[in-house]
Protein backbone atom coordinates (compact mmCIF):
# COMPACT_ATOMS: atom_id res chain seq x y z
CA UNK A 1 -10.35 43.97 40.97
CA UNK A 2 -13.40 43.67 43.21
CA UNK A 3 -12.54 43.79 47.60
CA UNK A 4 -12.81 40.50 48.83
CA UNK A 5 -15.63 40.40 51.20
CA UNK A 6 -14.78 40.36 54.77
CA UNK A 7 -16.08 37.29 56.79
CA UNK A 8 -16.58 37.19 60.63
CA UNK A 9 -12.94 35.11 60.75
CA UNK A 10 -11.58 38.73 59.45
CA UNK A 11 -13.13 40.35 62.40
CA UNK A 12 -11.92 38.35 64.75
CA UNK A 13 -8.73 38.50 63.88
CA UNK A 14 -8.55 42.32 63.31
CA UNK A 15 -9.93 42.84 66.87
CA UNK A 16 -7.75 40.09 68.48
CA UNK A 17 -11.06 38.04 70.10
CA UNK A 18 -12.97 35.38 69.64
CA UNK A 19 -15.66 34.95 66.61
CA UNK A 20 -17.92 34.12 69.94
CA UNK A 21 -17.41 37.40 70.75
CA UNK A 22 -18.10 39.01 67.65
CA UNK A 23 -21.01 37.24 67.05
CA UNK A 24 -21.96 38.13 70.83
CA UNK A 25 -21.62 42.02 69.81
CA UNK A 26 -23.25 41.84 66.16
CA UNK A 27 -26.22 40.13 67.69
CA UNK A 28 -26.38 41.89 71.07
CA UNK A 29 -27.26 38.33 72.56
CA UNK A 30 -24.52 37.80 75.26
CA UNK A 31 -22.89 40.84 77.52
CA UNK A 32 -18.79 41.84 76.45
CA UNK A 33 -16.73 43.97 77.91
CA UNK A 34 -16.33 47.65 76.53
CA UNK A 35 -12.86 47.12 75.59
CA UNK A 36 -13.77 44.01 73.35
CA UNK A 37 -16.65 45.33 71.98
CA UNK A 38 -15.33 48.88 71.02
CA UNK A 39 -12.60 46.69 69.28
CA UNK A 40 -15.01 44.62 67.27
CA UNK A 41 -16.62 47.71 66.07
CA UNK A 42 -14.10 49.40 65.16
CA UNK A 43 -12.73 46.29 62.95
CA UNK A 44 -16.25 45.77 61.86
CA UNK A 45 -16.06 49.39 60.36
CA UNK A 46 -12.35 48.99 59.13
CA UNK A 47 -13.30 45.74 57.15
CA UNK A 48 -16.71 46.99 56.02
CA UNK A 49 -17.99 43.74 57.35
CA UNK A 50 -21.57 42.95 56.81
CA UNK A 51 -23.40 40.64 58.66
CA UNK A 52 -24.65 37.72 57.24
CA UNK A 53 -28.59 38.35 57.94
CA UNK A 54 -29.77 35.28 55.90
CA UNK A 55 -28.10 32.62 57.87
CA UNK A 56 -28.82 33.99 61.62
CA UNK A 57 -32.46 34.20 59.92
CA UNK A 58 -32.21 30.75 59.25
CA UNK A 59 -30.47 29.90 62.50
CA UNK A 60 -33.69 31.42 64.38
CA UNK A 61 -36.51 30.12 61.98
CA UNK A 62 -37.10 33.40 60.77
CA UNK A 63 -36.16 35.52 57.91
CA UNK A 64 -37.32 38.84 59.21
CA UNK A 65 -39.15 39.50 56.04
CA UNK A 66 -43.00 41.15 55.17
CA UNK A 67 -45.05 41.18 52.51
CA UNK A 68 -47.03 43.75 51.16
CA UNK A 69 -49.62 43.09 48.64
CA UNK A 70 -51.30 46.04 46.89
CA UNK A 71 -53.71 45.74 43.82
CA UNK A 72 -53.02 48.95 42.78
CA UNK A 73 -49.37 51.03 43.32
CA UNK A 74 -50.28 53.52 41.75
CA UNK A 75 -52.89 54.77 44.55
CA UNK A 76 -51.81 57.69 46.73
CA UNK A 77 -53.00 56.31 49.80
CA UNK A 78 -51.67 52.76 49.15
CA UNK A 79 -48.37 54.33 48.41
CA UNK A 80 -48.48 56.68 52.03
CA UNK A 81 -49.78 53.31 54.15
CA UNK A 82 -46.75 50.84 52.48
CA UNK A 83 -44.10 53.68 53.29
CA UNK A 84 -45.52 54.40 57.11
CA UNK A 85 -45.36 50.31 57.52
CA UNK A 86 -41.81 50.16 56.37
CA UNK A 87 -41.01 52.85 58.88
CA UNK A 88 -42.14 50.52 61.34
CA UNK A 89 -40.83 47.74 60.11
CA UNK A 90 -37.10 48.44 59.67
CA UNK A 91 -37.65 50.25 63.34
CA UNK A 92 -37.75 46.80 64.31
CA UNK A 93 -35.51 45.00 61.84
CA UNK A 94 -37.67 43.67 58.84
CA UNK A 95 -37.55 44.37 55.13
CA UNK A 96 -40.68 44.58 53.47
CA UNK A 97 -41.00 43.86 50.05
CA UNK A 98 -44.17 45.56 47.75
CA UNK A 99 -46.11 43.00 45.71
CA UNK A 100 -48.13 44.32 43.36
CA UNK A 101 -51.30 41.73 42.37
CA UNK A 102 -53.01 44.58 39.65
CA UNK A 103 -56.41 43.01 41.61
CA UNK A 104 -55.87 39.63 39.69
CA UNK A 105 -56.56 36.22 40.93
CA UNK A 106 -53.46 34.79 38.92
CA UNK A 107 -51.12 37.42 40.14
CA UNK A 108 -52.61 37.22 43.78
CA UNK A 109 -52.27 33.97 43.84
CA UNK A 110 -48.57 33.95 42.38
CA UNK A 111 -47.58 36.52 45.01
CA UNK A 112 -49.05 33.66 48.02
CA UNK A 113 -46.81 31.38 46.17
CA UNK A 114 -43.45 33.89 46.76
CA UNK A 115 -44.24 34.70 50.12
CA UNK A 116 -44.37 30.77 50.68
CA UNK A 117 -41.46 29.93 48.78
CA UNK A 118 -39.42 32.82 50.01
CA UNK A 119 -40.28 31.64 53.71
CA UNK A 120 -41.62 35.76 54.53
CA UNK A 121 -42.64 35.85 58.66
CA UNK A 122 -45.77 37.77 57.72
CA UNK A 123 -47.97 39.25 54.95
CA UNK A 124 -49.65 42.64 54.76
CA UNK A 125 -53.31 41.91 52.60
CA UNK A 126 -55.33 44.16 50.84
CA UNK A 127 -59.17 43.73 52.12
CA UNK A 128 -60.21 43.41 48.68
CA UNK A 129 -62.72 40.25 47.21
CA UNK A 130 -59.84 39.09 45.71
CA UNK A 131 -58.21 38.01 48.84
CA UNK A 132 -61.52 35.57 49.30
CA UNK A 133 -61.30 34.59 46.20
CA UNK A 134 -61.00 30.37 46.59
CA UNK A 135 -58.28 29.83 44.14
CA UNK A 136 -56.06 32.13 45.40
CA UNK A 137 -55.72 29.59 48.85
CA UNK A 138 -54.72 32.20 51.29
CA UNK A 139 -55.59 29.22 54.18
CA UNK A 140 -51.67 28.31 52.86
CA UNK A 141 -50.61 31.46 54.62
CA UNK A 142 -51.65 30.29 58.08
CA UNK A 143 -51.19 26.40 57.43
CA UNK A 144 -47.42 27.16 57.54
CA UNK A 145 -47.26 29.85 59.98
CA UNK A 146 -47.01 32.96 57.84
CA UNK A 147 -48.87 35.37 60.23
CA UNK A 148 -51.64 38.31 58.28
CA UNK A 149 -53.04 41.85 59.10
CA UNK A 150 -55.17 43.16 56.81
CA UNK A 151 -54.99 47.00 55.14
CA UNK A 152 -56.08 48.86 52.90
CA UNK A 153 -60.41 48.09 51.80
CA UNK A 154 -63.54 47.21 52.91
CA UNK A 155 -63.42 43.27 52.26
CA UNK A 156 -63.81 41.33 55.79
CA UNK A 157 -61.23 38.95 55.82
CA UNK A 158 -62.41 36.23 58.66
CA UNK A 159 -59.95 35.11 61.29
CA UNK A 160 -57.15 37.75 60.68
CA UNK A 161 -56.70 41.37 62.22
CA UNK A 162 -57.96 43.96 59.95
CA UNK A 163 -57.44 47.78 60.16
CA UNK A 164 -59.91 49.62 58.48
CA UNK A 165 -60.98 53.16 58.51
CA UNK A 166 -64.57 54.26 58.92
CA UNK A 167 -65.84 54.43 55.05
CA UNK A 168 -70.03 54.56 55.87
CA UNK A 169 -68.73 57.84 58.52
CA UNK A 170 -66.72 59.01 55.75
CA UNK A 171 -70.47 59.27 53.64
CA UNK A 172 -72.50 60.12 56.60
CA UNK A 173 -70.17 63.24 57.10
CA UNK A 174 -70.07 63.96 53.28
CA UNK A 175 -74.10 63.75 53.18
CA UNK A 176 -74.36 65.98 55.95
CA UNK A 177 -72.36 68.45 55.17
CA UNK A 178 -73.75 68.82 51.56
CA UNK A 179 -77.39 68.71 52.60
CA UNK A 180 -76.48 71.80 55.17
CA UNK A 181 -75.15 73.39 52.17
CA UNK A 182 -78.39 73.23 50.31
CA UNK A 183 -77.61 70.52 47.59
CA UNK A 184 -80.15 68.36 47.03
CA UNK A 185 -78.93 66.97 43.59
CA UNK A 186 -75.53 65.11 43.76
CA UNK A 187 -73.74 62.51 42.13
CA UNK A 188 -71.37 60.27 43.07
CA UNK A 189 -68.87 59.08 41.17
CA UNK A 190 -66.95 55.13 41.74
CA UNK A 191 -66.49 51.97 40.73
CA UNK A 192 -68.49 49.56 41.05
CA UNK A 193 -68.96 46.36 42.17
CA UNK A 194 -66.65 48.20 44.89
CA UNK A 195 -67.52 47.14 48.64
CA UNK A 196 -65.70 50.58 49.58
CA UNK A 197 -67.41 52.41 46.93
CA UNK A 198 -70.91 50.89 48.07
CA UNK A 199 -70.02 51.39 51.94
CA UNK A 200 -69.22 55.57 51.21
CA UNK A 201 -72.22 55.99 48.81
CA UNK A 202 -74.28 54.33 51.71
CA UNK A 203 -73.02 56.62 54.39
CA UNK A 204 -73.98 59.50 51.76
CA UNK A 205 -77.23 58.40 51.42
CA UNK A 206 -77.88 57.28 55.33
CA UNK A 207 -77.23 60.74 55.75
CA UNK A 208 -79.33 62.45 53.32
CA UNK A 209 -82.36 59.79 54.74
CA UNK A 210 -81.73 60.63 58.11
CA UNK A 211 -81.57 64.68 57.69
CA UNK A 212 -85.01 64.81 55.34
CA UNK A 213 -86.44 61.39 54.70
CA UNK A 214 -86.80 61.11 50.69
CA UNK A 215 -84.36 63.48 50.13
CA UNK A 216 -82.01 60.94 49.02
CA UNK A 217 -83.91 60.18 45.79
CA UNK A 218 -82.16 63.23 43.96
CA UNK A 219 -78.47 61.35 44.26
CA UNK A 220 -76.95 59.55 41.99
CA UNK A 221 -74.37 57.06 41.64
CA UNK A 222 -72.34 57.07 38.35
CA UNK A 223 -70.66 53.71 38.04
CA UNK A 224 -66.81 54.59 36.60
CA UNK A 225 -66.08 50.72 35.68
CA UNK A 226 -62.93 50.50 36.99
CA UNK A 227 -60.33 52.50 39.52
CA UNK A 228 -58.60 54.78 36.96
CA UNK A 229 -59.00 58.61 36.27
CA UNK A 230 -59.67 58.00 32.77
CA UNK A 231 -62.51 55.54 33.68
CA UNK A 232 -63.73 58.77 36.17
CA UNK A 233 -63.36 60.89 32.93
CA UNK A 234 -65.34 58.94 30.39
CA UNK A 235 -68.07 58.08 33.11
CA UNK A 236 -68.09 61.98 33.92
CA UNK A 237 -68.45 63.04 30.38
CA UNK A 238 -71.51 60.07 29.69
CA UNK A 239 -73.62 61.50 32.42
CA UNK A 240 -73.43 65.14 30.89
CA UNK A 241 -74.12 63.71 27.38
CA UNK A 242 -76.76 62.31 28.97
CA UNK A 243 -77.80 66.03 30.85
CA UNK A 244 -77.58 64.29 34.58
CA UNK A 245 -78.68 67.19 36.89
CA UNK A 246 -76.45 67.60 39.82
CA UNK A 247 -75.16 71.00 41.95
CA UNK A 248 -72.79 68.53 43.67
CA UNK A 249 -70.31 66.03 42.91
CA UNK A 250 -68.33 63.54 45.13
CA UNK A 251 -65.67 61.35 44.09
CA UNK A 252 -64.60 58.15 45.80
CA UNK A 253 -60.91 58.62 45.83
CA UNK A 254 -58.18 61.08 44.56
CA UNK A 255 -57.66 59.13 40.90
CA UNK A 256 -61.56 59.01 40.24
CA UNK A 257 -61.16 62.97 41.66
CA UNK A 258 -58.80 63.94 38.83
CA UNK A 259 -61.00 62.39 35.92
CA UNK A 260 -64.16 63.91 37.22
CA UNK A 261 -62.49 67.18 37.56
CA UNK A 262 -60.98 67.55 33.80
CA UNK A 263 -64.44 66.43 32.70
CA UNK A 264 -65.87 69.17 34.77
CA UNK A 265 -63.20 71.39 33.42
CA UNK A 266 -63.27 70.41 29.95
CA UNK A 267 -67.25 70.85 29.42
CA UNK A 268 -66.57 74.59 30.95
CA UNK A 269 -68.04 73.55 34.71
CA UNK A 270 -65.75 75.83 37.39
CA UNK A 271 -65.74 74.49 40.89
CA UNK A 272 -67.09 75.72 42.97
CA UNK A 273 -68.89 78.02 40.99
CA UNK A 274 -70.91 75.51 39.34
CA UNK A 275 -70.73 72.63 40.68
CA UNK A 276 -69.63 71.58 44.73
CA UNK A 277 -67.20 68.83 44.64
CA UNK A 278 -65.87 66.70 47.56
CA UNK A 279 -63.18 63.81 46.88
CA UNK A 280 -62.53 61.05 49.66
CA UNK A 281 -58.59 60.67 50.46
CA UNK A 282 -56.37 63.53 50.41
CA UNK A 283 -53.71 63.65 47.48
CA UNK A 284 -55.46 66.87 46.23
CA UNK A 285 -55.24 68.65 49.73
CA UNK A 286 -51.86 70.76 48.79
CA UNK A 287 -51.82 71.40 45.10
CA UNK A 288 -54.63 71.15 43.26
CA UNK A 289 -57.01 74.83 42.54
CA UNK A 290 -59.15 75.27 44.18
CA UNK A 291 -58.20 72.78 46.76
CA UNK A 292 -60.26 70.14 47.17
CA UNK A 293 -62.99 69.59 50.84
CA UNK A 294 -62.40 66.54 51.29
CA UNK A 295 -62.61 63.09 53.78
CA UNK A 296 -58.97 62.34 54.50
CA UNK A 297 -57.56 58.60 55.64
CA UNK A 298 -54.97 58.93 58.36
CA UNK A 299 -52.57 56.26 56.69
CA UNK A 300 -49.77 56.63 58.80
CA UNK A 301 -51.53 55.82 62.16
CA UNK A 302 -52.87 52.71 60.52
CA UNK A 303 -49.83 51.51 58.94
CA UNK A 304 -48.50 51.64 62.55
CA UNK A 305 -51.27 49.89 63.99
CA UNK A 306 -50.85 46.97 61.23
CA UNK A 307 -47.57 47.27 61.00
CA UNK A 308 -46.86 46.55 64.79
CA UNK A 309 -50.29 44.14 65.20
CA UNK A 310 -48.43 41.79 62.39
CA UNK A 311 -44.95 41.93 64.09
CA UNK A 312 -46.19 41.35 67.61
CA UNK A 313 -47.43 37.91 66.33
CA UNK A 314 -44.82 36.96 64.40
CA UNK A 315 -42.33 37.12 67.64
CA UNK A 316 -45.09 35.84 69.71
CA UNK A 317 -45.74 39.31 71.93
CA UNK A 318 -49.72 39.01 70.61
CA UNK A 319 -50.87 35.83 71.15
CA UNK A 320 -53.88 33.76 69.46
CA UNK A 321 -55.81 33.74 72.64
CA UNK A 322 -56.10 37.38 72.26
CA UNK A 323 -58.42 36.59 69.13
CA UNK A 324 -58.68 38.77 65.92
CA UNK A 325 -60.95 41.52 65.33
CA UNK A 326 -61.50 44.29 62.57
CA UNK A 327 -60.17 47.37 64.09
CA UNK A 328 -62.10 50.56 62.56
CA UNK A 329 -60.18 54.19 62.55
CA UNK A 330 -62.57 57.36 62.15
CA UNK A 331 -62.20 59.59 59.11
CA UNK A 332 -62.38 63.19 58.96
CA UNK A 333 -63.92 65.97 56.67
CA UNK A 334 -61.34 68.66 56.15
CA UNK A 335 -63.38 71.66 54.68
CA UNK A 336 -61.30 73.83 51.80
CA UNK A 337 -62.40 75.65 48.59
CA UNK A 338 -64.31 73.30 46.51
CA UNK A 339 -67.62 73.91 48.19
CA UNK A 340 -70.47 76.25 48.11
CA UNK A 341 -73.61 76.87 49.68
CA UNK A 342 -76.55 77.47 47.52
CA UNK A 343 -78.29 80.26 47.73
């Protein structure tokens, strides 16, 4: 037989006071005496009582609940950013719940419809141009309060906070540190149409324009199709079918890194031996051989940015006369063992 679930009648009781008084020490609204309250705890924990969080949500209009939308849970740094947010978010008493859209309009759309119907405070949004995508309505967010941040992309989403990191720096510091190195033949490997992808293979090429003018004509982009490491594998293996003449390879993030590297690997290439190769993001820093240089995202210091951006709104701490902005964090270019200078 199941234990009947203890209500806040049961508390009161067991502790001898009000239910005033215990809701006065659950919710930490209204001063009690030490006597009273040490009582209701201690019944609290003798009755296992939990509160009932739904109907004080309801009660104050809220339901303490955050949305997180990610077109892709699979992707390290996605998966780092959504677990620093929580952090933040159950420091200050909200759930957050991971929607994942697979970069769909339908599924986008259907996860708008959730977060409406399930009457979430807020919404975390991928900066992706799925999210202004028309049929997806994300106007409903804000038409019935549901406060936005965006994470996570390149997309500018208009009238919202977005926290971005620095993707054109990211190239620039890639370019220059390759072109110091002597490479003068490189390819870089994304998908594309990708504003992120086209905003780090800029910053490569600003760089290798700015350090000797023309000098960018010997890189390459090699379009992967989609986001996957077997899309980085096949593209890989197509551009040394078709003989592609690079001494350096860069990768736009740490799934494209691992098809590009068994490609490398499987067509007898040894890095860095033959071939320089820098990754942007950082899920190859610890374990992969030889570890990967690479441009690293600092996911946790955004996620807290976002995360407590989002949750000042929602109670009203940031206020719309503050206006939005876009809100860009630098990256940085950790050197390890995947690089070479040419001799």
């Amino acid at each position: 037989m199941s234990k009947p679930i203890a209500t806040i009648k049961d508390v009161a009781r067991e502790a001898g006071v009000s239910i005033s008084t215990v809701s006065s020490v659950v919710n930490g609204n209204k001063p009690v005496s030490e006597d009273r309250a040490r009582r209701v705890r201690e019944a609290i924990a003798k009755l296992e009582f939990q509160p009932n969080h739904m109907a004080r949500s309801l009660h104050a209009k809220r339901t303490r609940t955050l949305a997180y939308l990610t077109p892709d849970i699979t992707n390290v740094a996605i998966v780092r950013t959504f677990k620093a947010v929580e952090a933040v978010a159950h420091a200050r008493g909200y759930a957050v719940f991971l929607l994942d859209t697979d970069g769909s309009v339908e599924m986008t759309r259907e996860a708008l419809d959730r977060i409406i119907g399930l009457r979430m405070d807020g919404a975390f949004l991928p900066l992706s141009w799925v999210m202004g995508h028309p049929e997806i309505g994300l106007s409903r967010l804000a038409e019935r309060g549901i406060s936005m941040v965006g994470v996570s992309g390149s997309y500018d989403l208009a009238d919202i906070d977005c926290f971005l990191h620095d993707e054109d720096g990211g190239g620039r510091q890639i370019g220059d540190y390759l072109h110091r190195l002597g490479h003068r033949q490189v390819l870089f490997v994304g998908p594309t149409p990708s504003r992120s992808a086209e905003r780090r293979w800029s910053g490569v090429r600003a760089a290798y324009a700015d350090n000797e003018p023309g000098s960018e004509a010997g890189l390459e982009l090699v379009s992967t199709g989609g986001y996957s490491a077997a899309a980085a594998y096949d593209a890989v293996q197509a551009a040394l079918a078709a003989r592609s003449r690079f001494t350096a390879m860069v990768a736009f993030n740490d799934a494209v890194a691992t098809g590009a590297l068994a490609a490398l690997s499987d067509n007898g290439l040894r890095v860095p031996d033959d071939v320089s190769f820098v990754s942007f993001g950082s899920g190859h820093r610890d374990f992969a051989r030889p570890q990967i240089t690479s441009v690293t995202f600092d996911e946790e210091r955004i996620a807290q940015l976002a995360a407590n951006r989002l949750i000042d709104r929602i109670e009203g701490v940031a206020q719309d006369a503050e206006g939005t902005g876009h809100i860009y964090l630098p990256l940085a270019l950790t050197i390890r063992q995947s690089t070479r200078r040419l001799a």
